[in-house]
Protein backbone atom coordinates (compact mmCIF):
# COMPACT_ATOMS: atom_id res chain seq x y z
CA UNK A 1 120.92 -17.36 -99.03
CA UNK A 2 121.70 -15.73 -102.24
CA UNK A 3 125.04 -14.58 -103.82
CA UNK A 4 125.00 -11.18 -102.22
CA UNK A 5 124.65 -12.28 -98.81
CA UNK A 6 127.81 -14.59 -99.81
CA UNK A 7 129.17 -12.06 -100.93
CA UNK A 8 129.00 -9.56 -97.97
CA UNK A 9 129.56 -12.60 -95.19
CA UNK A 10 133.23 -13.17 -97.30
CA UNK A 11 134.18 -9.10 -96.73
CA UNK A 12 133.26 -9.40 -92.82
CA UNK A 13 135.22 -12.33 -92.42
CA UNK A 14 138.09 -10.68 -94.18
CA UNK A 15 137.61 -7.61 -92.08
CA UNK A 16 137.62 -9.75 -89.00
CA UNK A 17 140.76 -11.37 -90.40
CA UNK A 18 142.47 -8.40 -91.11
CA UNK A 19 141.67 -6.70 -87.24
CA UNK A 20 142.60 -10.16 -85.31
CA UNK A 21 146.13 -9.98 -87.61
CA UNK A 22 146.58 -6.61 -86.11
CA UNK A 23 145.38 -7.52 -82.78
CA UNK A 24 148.00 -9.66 -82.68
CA UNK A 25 150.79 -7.41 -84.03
CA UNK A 26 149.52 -4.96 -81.61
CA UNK A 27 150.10 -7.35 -78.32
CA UNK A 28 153.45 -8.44 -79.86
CA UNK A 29 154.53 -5.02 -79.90
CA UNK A 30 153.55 -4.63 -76.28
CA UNK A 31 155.55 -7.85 -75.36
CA UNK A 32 159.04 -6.86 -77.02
CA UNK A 33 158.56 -3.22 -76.57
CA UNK A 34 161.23 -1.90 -74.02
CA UNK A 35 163.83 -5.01 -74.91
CA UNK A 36 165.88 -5.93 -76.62
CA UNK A 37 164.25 -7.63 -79.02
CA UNK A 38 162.65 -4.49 -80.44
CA UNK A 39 166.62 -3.43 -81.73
CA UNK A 40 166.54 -7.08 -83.92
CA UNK A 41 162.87 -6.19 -85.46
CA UNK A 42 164.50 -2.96 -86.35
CA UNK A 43 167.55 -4.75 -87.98
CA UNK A 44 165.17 -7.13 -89.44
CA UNK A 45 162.73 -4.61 -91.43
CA UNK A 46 165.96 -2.94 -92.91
CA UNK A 47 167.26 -6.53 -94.23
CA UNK A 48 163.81 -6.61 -96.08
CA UNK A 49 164.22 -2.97 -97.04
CA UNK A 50 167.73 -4.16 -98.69
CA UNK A 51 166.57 -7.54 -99.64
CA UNK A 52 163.39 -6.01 -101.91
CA UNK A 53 165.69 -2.81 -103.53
CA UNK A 54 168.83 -5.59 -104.38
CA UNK A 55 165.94 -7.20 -106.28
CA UNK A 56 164.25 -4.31 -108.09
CA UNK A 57 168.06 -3.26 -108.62
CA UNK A 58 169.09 -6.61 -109.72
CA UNK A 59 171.60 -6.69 -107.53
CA UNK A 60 171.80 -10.74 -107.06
CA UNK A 61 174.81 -11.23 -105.23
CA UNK A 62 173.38 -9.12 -102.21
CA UNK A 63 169.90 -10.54 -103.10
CA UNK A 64 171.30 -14.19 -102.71
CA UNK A 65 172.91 -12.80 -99.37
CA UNK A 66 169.79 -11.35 -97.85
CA UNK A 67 167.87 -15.00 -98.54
CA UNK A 68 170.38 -16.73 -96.35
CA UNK A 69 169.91 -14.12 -93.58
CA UNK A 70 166.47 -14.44 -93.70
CA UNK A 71 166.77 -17.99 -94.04
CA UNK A 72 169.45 -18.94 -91.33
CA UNK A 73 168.56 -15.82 -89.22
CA UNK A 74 165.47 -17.10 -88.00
CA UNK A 75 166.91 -20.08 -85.85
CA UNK A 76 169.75 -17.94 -85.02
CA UNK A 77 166.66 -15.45 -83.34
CA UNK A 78 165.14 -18.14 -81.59
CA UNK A 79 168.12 -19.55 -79.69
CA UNK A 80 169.37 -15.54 -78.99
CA UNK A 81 166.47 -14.27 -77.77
CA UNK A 82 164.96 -17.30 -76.32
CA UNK A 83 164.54 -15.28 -72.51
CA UNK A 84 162.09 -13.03 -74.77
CA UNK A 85 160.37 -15.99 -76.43
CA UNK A 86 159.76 -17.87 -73.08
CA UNK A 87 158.32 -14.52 -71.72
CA UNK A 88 155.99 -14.00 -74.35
CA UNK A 89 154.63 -17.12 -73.82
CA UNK A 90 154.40 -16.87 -70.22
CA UNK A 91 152.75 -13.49 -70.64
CA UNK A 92 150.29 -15.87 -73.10
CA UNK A 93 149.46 -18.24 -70.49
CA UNK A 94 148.67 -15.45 -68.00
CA UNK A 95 145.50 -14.82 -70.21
CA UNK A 96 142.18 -14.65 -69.04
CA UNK A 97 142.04 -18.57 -68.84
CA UNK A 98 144.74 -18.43 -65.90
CA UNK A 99 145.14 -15.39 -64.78
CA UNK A 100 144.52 -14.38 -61.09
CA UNK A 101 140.89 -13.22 -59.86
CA UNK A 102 140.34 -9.30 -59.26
CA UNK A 103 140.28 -9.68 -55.64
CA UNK A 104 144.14 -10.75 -55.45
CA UNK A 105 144.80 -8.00 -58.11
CA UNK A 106 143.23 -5.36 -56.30
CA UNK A 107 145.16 -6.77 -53.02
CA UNK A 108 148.35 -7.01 -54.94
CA UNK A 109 148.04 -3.05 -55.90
CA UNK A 110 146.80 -1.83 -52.89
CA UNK A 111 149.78 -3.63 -51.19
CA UNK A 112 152.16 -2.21 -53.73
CA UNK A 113 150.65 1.50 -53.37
CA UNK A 114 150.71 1.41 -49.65
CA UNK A 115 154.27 0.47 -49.74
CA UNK A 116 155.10 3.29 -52.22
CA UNK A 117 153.47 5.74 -50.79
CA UNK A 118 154.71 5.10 -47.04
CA UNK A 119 158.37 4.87 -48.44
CA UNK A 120 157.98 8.39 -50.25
CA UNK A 121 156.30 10.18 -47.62
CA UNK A 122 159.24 8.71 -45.16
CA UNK A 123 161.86 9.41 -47.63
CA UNK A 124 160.36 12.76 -48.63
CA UNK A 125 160.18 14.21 -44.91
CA UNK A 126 164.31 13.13 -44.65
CA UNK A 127 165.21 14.59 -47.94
CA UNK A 128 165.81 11.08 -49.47
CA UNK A 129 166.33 11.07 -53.34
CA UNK A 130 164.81 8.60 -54.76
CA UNK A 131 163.50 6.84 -58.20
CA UNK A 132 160.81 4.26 -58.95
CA UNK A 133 159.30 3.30 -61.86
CA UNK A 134 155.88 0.89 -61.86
CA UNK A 135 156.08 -1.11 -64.91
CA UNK A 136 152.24 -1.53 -66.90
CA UNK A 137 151.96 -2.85 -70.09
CA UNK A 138 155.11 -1.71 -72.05
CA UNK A 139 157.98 -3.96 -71.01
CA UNK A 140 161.06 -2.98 -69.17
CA UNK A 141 163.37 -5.55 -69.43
CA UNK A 142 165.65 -3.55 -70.82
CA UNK A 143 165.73 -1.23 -68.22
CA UNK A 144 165.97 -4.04 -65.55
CA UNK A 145 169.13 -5.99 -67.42
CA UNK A 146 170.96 -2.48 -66.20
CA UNK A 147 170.69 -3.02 -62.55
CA UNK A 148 171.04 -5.36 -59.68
CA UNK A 149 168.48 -8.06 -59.83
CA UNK A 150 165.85 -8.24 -56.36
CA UNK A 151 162.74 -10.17 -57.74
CA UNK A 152 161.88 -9.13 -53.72
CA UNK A 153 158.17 -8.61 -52.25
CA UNK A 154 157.70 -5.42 -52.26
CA UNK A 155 157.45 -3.09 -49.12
CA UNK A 156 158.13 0.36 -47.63
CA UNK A 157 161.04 -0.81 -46.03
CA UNK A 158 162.81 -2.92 -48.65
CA UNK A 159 162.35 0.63 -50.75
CA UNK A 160 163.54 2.93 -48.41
CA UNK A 161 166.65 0.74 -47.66
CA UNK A 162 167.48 0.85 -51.04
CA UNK A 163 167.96 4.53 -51.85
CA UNK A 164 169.69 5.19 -47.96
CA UNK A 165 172.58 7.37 -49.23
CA UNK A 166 175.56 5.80 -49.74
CA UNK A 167 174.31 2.38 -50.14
CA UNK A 168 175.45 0.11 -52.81
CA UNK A 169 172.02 0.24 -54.34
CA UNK A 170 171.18 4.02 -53.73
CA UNK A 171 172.06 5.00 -57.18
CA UNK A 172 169.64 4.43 -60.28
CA UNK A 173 166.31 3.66 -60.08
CA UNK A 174 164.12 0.96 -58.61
CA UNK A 175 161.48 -0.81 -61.46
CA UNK A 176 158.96 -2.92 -60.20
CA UNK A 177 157.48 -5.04 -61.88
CA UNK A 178 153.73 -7.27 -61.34
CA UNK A 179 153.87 -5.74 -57.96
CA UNK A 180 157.26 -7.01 -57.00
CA UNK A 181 160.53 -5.27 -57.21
CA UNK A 182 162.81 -6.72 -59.74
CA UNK A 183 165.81 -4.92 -59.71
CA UNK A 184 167.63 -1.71 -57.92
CA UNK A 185 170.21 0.30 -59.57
CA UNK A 186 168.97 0.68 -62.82
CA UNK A 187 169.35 3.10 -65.68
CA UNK A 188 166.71 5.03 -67.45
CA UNK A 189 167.22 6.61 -70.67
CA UNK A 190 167.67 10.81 -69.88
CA UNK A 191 164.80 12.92 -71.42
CA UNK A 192 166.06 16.36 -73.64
CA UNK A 193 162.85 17.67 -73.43
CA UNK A 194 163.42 21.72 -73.68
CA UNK A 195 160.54 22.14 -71.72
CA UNK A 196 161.78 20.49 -68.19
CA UNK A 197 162.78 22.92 -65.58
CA UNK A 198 166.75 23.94 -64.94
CA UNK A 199 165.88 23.34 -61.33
CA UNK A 200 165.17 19.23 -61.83
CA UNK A 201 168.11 17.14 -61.87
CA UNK A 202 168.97 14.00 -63.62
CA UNK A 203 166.14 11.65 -61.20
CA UNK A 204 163.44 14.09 -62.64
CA UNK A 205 164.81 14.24 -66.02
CA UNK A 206 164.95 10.15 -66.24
CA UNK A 207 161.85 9.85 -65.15
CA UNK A 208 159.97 12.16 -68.08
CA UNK A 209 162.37 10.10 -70.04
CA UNK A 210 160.99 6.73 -69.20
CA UNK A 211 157.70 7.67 -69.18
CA UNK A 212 158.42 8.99 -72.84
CA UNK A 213 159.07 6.08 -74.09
CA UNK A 214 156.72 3.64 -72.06
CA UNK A 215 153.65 4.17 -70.39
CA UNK A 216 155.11 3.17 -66.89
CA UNK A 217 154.39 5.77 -63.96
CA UNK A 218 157.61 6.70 -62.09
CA UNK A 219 157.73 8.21 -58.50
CA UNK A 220 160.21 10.73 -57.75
CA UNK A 221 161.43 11.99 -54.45
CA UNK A 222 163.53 15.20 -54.53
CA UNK A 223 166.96 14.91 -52.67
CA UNK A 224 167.20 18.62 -52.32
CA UNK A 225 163.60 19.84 -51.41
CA UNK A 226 161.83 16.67 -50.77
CA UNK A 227 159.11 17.21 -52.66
CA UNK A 228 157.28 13.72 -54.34
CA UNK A 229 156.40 13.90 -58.31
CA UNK A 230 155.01 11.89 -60.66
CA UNK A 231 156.06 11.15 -64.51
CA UNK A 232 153.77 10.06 -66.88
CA UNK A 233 153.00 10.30 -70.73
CA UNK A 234 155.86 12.10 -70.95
CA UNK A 235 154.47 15.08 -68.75
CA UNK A 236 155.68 15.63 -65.06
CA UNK A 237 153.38 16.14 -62.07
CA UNK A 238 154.93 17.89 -59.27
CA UNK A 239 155.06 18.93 -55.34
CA UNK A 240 151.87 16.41 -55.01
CA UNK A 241 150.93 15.37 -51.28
CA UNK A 242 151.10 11.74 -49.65
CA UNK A 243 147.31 11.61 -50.09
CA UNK A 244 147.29 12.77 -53.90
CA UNK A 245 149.84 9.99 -54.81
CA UNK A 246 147.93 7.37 -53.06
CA UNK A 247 144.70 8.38 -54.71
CA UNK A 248 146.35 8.59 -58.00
CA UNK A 249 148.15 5.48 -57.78
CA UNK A 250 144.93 3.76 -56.57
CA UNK A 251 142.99 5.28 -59.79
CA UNK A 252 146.26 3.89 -61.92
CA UNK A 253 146.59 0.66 -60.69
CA UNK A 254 143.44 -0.96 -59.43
CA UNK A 255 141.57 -0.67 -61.44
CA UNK A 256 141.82 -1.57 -65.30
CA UNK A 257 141.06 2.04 -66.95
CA UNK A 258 143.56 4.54 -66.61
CA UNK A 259 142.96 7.49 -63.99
CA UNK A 260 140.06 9.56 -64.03
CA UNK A 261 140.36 12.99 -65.05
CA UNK A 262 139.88 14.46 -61.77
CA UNK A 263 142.91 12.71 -60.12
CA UNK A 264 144.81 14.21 -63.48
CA UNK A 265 143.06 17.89 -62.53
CA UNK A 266 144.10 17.34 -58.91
CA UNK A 267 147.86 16.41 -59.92
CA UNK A 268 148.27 19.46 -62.28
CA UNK A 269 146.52 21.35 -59.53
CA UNK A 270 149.36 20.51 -57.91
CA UNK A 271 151.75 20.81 -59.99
């Protein structure tokens, strides 16, 4: 082998290097993204911001003062955010080693679909209002910590006895999460999109915002005409049929690549 081939082997395992270091970054953001934990990397990068200009300044005082937040900070993370830390990990461990075989996936989301599409339909008909949101990768623990906790099976009646007016639990959204429902009651950040219609009320408007800032799918049910939407991306899907929200929740969720462009034709067809 002679120095050249050295030479190129060294840049492909530094290029390998380089993309597993952001692979990992990548699936780190995915874990904390939606908790709280994504407010403390914020507060983090701007001690480093501070801690790098005190020393081009020569500021030492606050220099010596950023060290020993760096310094003491870390253990101070671990033990505050140690719910996070233990999910992470368990999110690890759910890796391809250990996690469940397709069959029980597939079963899992059908299970889930047929239960969310049987409690809109029966909801929609009765001029129920309700919200769900269908947590995918993005986290929403944050969302979750705002509501009642269920950590229930899910199933068309748990849902539809949730949002029966004038319940305790009516009010605020429903997030499921790995197929079960973890908590009722919850509050989702508003959207101020310009481009949302004067008719949709605050259920439609927090579910473009959710979906703006994850890539959960949320299920709406109109309290004043019934009608059954979807939010997604950031975009909302409207007046779509029992049958199109099973077959787009079907193309979502059972399989591993997002839904085909002809469920998204048929939902804007829709729409």
């Amino acid at each position: 082998m002679t120095l050249g081939d050295f030479s190129v082997l060294h840049y492909l395992v530094d290029v390998i290097d380089i993309l597993l270091v952001w692979f990992v970054i990548y699936k780190l953001m995915m874990v904390i993204r939606g908790t709280k934990a994504i407010q403390l990397l914020k507060g983090i990068i701007v001690i480093i911001i501070v801690r790098v200009l005190s020393q081009y300044i020569g500021l030492n005082t606050l220099q010596w003062l950023m060290d020993q937040v760096l310094i003491w900070g870390f253990l101070a993370v671990i033990i505050i955010f140690q719910p996070e830390f233990r999910r992470a990990l368990e999110q690890l461990g759910r890796g391809s080693l250990f996690s469940r075989t397709s069959n029980q996936e597939d079963d899992s989301s059908k299970n889930m679909v047929d239960s969310i599409v049987k409690a809109a339909e029966y909801m929609a008909k009765r001029r129920i209002g309700a919200l769900i949101s269908v947590e995918r990768e993005t986290g929403l623990e944050e969302y979750v910590e705002t509501g009642i906790p269920l950590n229930s099976q899910i199933s068309s009646e748990l849902l539809i006895n949730i949002f029966i007016p004038n319940t305790p639990l009516h009010d605020g959204a429903v997030i499921i999460q790995k197929g079960q429902v973890s908590a009722a009651a919850c509050y989702l950040p508003l959207s101020e999109s310009p481009f949302i219609s004067k008719e949709f009320g605050t259920r439609h408007r927090a579910a473009v915002g959710i979906s703006e800032v994850t890539d959960s799918i949320t299920i709406v049910v109109s309290e004043e005409t019934g009608g059954i939407s979807i939010a997604k991306n950031g975009e909302l899907h409207k007046n779509l049929t029992p049958e199109i929200l099973k077959e787009f929740l079907m193309a979502e969720f059972k399989s591993k690549t997002p839904a085909s462009s002809r469920w998204h034709w048929r939902v804007k067809k829709n729409g």
